[in-house]
C-alpha atoms as a PDB file:
ATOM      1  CA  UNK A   1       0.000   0.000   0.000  1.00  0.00           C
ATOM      2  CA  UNK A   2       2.885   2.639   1.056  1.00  0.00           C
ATOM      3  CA  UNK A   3       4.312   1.832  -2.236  1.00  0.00           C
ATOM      4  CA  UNK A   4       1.526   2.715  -4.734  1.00  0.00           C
ATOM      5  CA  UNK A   5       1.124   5.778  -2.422  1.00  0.00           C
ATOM      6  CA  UNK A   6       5.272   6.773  -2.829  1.00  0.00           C
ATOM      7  CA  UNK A   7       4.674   6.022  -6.626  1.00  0.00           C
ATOM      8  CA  UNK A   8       1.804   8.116  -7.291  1.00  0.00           C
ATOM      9  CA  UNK A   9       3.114  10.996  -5.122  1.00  0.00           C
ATOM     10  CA  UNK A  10       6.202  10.906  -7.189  1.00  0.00           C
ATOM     11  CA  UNK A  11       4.250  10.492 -10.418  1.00  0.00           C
ATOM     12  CA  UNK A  12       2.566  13.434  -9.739  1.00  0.00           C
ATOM     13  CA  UNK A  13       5.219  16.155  -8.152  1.00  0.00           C
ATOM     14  CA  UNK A  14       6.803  14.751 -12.179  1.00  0.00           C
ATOM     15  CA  UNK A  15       3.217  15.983 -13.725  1.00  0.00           C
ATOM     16  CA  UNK A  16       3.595  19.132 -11.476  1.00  0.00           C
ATOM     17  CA  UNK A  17       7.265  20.121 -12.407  1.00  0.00           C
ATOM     18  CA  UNK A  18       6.643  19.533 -16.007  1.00  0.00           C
ATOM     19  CA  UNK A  19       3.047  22.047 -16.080  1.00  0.00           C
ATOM     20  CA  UNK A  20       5.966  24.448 -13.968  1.00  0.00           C
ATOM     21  CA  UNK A  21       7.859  24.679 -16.976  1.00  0.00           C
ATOM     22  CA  UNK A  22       5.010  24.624 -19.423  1.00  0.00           C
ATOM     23  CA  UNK A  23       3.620  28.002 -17.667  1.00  0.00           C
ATOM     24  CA  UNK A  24       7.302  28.955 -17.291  1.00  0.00           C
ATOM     25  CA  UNK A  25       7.478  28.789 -21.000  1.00  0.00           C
ATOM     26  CA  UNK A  26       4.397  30.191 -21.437  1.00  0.00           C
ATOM     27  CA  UNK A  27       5.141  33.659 -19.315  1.00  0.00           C
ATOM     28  CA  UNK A  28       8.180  34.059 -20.974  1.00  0.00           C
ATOM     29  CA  UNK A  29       7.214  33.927 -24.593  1.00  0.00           C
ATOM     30  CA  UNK A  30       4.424  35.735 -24.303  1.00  0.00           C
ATOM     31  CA  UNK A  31       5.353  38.601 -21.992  1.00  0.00           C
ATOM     32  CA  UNK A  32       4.854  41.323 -24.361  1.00  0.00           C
ATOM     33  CA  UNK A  33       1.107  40.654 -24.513  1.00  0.00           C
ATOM     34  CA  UNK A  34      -1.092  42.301 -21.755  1.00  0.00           C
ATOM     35  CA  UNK A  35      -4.528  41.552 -23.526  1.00  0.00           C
ATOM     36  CA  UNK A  36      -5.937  39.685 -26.565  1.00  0.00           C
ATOM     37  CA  UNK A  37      -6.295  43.508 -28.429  1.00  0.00           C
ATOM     38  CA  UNK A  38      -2.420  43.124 -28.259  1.00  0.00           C
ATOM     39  CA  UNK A  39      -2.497  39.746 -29.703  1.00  0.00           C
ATOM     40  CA  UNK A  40      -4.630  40.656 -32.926  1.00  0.00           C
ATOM     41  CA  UNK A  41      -2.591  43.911 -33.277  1.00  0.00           C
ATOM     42  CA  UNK A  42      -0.243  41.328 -34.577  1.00  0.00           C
ATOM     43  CA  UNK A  43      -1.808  40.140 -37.046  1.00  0.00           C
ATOM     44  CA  UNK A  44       0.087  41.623 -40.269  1.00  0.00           C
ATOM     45  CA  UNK A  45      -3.338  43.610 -41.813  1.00  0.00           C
ATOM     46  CA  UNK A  46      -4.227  44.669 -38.938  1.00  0.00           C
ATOM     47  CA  UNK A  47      -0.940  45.921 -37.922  1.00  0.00           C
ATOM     48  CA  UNK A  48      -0.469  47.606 -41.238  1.00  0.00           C
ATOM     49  CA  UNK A  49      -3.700  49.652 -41.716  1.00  0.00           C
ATOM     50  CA  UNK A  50      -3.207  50.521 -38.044  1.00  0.00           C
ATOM     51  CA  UNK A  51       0.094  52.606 -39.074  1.00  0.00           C
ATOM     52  CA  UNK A  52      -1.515  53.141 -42.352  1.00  0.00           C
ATOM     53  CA  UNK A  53      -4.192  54.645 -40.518  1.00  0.00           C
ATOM     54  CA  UNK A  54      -6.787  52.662 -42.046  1.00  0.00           C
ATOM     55  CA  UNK A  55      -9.849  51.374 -39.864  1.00  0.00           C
ATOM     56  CA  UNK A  56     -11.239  47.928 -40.101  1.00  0.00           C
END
């Protein structure tokens, strides 16, 4: 019994480290974005009639 209990608390402090780095990953490459507007002023169109000063 103490031994399926060891393995599935190691099992899942592996499961947590791993999502740690996922949302590690996650922050870091998208730290420049505060808000989905910032995400779809990315978007090339969009990006160039907003200099452009076009409106969609």
């Amino acid at each position: 019994m103490k031994t399926a209990i060891k393995e599935t608390v190691a099992a899942q402090l592996i499961k947590k480290q791993r999502l740690d780095r996922e949302f590690a990953w996650i922050s870091r490459e998208f730290k420049d974005f505060n808000t989905l507007e910032d995400l779809d002023i990315y978007n090339v169109e969009r990006y160039a009639a907003l200099c452009l000063g076009y409106v969609f």
